[in-house]
N, C-alpha and C. Protein backbone atom coordinates (compact mmCIF):
# COMPACT_ATOMS: atom_id res chain seq x y z
N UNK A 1 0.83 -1.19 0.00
CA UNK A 1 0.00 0.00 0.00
C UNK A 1 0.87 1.25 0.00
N UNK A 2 2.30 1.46 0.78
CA UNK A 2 2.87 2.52 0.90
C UNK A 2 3.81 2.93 -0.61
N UNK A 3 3.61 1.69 -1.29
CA UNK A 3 4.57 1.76 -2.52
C UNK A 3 3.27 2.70 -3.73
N UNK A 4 2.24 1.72 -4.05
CA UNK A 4 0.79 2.71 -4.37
C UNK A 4 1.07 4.01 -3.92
N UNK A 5 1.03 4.23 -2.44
CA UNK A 5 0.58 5.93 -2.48
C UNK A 5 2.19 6.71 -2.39
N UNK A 6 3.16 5.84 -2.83
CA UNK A 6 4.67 6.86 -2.94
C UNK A 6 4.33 7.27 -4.69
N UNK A 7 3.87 6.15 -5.34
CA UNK A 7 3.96 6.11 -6.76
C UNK A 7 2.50 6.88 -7.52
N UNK A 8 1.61 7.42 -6.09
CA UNK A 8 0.65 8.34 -6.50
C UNK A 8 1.06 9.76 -6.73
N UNK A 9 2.11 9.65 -5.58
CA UNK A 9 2.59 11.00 -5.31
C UNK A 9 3.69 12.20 -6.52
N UNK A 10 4.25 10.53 -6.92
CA UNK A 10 4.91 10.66 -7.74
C UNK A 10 4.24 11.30 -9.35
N UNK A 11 3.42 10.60 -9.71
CA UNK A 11 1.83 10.93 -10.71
C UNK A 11 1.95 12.38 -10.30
N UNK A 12 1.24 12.51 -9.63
CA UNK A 12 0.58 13.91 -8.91
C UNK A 12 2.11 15.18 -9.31
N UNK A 13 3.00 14.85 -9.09
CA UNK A 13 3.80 15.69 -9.86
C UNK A 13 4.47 15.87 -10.73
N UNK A 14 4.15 14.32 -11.48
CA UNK A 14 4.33 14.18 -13.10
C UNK A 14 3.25 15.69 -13.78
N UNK A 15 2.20 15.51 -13.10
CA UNK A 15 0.82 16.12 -13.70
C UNK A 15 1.28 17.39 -13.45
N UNK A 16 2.04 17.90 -12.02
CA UNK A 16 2.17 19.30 -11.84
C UNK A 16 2.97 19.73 -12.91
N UNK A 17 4.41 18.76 -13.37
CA UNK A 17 5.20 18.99 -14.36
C UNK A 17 5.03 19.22 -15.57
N UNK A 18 3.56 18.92 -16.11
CA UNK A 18 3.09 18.78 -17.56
C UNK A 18 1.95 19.38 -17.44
N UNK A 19 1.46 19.69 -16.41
CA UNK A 19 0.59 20.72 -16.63
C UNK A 19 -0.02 21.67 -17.65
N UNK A 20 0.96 22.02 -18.14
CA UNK A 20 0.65 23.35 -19.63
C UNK A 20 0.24 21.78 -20.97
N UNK A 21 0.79 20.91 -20.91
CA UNK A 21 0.61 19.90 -21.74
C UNK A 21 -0.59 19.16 -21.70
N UNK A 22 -1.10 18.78 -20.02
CA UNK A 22 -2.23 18.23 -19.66
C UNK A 22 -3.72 19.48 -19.93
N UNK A 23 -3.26 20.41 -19.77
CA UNK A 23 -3.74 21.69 -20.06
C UNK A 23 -4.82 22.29 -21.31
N UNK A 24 -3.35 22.36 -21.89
CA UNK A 24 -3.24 23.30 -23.73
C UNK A 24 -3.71 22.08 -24.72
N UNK A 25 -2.83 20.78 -24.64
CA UNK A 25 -2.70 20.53 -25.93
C UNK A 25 -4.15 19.99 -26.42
N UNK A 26 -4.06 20.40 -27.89
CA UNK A 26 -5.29 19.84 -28.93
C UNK A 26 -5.54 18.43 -28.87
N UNK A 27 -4.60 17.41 -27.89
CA UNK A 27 -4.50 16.31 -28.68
C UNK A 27 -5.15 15.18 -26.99
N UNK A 28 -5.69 14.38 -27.17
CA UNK A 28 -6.01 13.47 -26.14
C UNK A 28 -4.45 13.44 -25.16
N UNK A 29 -4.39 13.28 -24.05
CA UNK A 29 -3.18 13.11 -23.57
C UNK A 29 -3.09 12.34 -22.23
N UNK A 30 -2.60 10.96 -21.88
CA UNK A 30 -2.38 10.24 -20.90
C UNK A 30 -1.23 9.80 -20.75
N UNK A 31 -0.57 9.61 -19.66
CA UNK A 31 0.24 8.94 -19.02
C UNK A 31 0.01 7.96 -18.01
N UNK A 32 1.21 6.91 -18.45
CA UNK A 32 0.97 5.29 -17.58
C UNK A 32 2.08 4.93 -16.77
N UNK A 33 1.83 4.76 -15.58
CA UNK A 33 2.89 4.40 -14.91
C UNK A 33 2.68 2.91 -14.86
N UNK A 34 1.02 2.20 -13.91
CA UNK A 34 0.83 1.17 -14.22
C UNK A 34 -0.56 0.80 -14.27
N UNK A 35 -0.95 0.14 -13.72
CA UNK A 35 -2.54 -0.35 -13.87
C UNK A 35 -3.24 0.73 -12.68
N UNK A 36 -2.82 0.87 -11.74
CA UNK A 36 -3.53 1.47 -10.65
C UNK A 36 -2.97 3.58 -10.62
N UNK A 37 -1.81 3.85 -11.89
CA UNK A 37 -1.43 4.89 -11.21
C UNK A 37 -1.15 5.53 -12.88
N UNK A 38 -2.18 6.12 -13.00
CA UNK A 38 -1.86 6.82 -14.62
C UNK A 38 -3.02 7.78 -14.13
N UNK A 39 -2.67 8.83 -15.12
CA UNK A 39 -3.78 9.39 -15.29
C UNK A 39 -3.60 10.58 -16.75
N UNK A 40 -4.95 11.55 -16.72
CA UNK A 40 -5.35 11.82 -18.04
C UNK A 40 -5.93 13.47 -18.29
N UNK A 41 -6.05 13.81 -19.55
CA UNK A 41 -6.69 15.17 -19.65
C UNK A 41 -7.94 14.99 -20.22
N UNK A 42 -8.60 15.84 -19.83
CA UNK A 42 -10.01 16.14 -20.19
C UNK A 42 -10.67 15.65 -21.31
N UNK A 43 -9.60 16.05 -22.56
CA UNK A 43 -10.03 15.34 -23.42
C UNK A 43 -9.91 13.73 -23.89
N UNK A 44 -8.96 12.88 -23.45
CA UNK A 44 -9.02 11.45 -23.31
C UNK A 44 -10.27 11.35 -22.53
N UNK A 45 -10.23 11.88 -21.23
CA UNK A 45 -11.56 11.42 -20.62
C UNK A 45 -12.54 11.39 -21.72
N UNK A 46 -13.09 12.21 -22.45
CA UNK A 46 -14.26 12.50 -22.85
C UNK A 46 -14.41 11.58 -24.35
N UNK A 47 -12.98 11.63 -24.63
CA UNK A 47 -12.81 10.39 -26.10
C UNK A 47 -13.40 8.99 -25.89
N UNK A 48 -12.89 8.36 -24.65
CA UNK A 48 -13.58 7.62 -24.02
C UNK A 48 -14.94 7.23 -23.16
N UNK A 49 -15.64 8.65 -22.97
CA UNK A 49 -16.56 8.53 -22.66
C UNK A 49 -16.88 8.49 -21.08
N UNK A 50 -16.20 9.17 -20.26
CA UNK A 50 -15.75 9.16 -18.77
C UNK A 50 -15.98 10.70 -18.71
N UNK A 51 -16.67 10.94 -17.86
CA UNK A 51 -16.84 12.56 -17.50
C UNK A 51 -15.75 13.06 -16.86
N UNK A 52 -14.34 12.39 -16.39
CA UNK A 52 -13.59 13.49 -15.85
C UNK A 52 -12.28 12.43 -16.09
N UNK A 53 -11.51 13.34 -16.10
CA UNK A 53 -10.10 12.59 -15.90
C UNK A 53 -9.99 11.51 -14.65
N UNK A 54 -10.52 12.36 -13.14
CA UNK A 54 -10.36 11.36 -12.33
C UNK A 54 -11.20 9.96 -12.04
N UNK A 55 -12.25 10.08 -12.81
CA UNK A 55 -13.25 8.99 -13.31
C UNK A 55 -12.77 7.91 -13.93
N UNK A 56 -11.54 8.30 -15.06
CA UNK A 56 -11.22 7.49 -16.48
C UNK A 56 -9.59 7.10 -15.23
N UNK A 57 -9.34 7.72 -14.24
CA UNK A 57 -8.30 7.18 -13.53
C UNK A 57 -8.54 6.21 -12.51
N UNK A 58 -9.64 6.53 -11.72
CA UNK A 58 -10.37 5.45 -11.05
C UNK A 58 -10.64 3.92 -11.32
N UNK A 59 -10.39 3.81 -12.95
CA UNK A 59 -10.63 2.46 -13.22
C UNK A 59 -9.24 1.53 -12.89
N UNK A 60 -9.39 0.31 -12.04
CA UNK A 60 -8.34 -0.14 -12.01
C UNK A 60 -8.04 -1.73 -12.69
N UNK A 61 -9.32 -2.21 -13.10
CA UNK A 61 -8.88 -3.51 -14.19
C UNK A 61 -7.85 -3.05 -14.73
N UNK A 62 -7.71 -4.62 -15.68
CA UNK A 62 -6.35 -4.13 -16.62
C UNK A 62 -6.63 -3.28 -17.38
N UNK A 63 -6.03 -2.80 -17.79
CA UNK A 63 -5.52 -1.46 -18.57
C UNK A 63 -5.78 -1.90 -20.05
N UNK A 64 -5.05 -2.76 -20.74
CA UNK A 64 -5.63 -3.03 -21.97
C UNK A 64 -6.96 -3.80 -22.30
N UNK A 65 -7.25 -4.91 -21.28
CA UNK A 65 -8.52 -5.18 -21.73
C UNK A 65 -9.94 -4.33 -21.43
N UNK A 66 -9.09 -3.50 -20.78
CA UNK A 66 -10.40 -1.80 -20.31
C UNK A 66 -10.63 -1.35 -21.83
N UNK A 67 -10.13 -0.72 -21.67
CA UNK A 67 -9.60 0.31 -22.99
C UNK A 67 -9.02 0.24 -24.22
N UNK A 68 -8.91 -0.94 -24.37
CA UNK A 68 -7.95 -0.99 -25.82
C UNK A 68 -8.86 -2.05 -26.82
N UNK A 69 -8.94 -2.04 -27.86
CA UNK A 69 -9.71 -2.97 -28.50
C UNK A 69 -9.08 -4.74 -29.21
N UNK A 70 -9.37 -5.70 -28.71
CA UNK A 70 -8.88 -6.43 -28.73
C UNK A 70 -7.46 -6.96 -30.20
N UNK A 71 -8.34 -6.51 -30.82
CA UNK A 71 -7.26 -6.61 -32.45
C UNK A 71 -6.16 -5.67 -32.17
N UNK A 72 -6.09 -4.79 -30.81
CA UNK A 72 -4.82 -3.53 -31.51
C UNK A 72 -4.10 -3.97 -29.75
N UNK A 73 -4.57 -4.90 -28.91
CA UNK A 73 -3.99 -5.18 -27.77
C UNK A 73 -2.41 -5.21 -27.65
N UNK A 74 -2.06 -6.24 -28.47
CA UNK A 74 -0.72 -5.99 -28.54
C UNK A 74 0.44 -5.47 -29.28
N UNK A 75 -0.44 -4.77 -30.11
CA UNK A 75 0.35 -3.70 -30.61
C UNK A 75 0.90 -2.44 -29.12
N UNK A 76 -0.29 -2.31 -28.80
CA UNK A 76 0.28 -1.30 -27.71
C UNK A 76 0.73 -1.71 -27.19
N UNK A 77 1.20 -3.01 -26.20
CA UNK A 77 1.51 -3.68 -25.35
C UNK A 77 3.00 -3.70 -25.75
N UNK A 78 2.94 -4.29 -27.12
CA UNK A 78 4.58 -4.04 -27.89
C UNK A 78 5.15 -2.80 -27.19
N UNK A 79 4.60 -1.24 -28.17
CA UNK A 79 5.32 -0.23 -28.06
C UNK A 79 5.06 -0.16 -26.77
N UNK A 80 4.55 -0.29 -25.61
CA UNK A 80 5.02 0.10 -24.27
C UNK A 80 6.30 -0.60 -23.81
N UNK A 81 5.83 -2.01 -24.10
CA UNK A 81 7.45 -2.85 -23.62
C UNK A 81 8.73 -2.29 -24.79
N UNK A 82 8.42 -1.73 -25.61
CA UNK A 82 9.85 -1.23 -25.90
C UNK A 82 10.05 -0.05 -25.59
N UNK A 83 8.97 0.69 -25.67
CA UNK A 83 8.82 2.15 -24.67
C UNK A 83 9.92 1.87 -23.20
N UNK A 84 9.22 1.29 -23.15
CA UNK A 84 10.29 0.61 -21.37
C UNK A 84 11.37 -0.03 -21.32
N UNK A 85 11.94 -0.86 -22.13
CA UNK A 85 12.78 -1.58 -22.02
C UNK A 85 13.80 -0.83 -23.35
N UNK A 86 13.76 -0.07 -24.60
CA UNK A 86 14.65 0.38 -24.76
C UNK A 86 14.66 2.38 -24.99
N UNK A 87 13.82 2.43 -24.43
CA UNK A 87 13.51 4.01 -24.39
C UNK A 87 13.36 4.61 -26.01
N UNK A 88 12.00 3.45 -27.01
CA UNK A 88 12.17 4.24 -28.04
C UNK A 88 10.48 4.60 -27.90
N UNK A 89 10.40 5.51 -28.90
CA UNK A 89 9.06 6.33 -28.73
C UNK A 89 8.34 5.46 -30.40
N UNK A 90 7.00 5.45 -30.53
CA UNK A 90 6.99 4.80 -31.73
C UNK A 90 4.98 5.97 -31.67
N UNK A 91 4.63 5.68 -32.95
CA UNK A 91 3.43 5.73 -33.26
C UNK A 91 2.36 4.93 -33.67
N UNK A 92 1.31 4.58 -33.53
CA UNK A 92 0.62 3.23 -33.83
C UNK A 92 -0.91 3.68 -34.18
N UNK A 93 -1.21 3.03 -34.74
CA UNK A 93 -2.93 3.03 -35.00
C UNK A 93 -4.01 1.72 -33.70
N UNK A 94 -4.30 2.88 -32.60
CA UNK A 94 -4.87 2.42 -31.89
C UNK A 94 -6.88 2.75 -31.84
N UNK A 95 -7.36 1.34 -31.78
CA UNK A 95 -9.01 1.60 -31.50
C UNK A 95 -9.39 1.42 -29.90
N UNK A 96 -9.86 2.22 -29.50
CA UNK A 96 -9.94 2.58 -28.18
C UNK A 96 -10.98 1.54 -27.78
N UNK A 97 -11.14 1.02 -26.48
CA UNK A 97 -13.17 1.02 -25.96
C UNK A 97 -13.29 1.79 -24.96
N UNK A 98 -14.45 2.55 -25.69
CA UNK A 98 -15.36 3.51 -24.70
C UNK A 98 -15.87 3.11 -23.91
N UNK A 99 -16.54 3.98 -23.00
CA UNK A 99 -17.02 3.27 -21.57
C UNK A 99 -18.10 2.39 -21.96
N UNK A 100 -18.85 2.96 -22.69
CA UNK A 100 -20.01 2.29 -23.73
C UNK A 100 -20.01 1.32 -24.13
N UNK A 101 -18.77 0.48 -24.81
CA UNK A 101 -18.52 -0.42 -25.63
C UNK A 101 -18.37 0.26 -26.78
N UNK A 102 -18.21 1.06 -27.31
CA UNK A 102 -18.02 1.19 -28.54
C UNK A 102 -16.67 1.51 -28.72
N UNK A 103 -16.37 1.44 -29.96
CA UNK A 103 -14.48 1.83 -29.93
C UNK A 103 -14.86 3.07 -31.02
N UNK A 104 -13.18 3.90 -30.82
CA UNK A 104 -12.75 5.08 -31.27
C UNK A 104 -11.27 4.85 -32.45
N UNK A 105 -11.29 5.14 -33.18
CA UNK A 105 -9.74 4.51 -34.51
C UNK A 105 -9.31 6.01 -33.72
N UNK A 106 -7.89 5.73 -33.31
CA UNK A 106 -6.85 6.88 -33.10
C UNK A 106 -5.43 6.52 -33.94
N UNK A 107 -5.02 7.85 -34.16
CA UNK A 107 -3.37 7.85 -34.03
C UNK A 107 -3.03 7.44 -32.64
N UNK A 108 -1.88 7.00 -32.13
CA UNK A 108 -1.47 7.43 -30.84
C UNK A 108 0.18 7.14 -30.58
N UNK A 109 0.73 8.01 -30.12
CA UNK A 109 2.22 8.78 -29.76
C UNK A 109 2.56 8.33 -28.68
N UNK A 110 3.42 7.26 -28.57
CA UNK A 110 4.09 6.50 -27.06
C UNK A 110 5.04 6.89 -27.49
N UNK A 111 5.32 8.13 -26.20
CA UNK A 111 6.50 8.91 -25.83
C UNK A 111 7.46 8.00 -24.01
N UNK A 112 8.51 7.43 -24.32
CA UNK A 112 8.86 6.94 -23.16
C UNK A 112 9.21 8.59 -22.43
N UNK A 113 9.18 8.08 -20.97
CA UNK A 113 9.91 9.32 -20.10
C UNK A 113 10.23 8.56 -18.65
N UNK A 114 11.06 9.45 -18.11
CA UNK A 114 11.44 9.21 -16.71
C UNK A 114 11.76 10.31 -15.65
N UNK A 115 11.00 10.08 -14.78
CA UNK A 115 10.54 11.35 -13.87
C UNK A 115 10.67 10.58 -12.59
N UNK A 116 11.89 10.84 -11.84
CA UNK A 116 12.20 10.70 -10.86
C UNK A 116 12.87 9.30 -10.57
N UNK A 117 13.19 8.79 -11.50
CA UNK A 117 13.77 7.33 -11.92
C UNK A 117 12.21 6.27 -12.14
N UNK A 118 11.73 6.83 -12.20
CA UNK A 118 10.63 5.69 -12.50
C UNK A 118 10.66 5.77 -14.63
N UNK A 119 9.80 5.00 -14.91
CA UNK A 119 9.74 4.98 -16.28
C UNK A 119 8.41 4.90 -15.88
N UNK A 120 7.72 5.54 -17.22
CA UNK A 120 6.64 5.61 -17.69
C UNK A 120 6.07 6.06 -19.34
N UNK A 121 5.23 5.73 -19.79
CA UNK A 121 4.94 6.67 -20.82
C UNK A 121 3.80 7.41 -20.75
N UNK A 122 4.14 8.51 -22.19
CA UNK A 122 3.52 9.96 -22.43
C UNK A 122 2.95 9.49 -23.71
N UNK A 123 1.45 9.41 -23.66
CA UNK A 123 0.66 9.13 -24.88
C UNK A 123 0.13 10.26 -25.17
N UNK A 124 -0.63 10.41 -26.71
CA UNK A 124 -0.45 11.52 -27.31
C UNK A 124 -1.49 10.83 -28.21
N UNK A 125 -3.18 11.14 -28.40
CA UNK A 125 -3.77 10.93 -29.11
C UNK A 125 -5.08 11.42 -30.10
N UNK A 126 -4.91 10.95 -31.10
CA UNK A 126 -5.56 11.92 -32.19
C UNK A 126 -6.58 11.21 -32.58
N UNK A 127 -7.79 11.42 -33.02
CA UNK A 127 -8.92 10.70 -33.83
C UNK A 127 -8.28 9.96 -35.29
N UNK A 128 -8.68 9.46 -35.80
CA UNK A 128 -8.18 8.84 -36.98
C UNK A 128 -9.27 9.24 -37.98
């Protein structure tokens, strides 16, 4: 439990750090640390169909079978494990699931980063 709320804390000033990004940008925007500790901007929330960022963060199933549509599962799964394991950034054609069930066709931008020695990534997503 104390590792959870060190690695919340940690979030919480990823978000203060990107702020103008979580903010400004035109583009859907989330970051993943892991299943229980990511979170999101307004507009991912709403791509997905979640009234608030902290709503669409609240969910703690897995992460890809939440949200990701089964045909594009491991594609993302790929670019995160190389996101992580060799710090490259890649772009992919991801279909989302909405809270609804329905899916969304995106671009989406797995940006690796590291903020405070942790790794995580910086997603970056567009409608298709």
């Amino acid at each position: 439990m104390a590792k959870d709320a060190s690695l919340g804390d940690v979030l919480k000033r990823v978000r203060e750090q990107l702020a103008d990004i979580f903010e400004k940008s035109d583009q859907s925007v989330y970051v993943y640390l892991d299943e229980k500790n990511k979170l999101c901007n307004k507009r991912f929330a709403l791509l997905l169909g979640f009234a608030s960022p902290s709503e669409w963060a609240a969910v703690k199933e897995d992460f890809a079978e939440t949200f990701v549509s089964p045909k594009d599962r491991g594609t993302l799964v790929s670019a995160y494990q190389d996101a992580m394991d060799k710090l490259v950034g890649s772009t992919v054609s991801i279909s989302w699931k909405k809270k609804g069930g329905k899916e969304v066709s995106t671009t989406t931008m797995l940006v690796p980063i590291v903020f405070e020695g942790h790794k995580m990534a910086l997603h970056y997503i567009s409608p298709s």
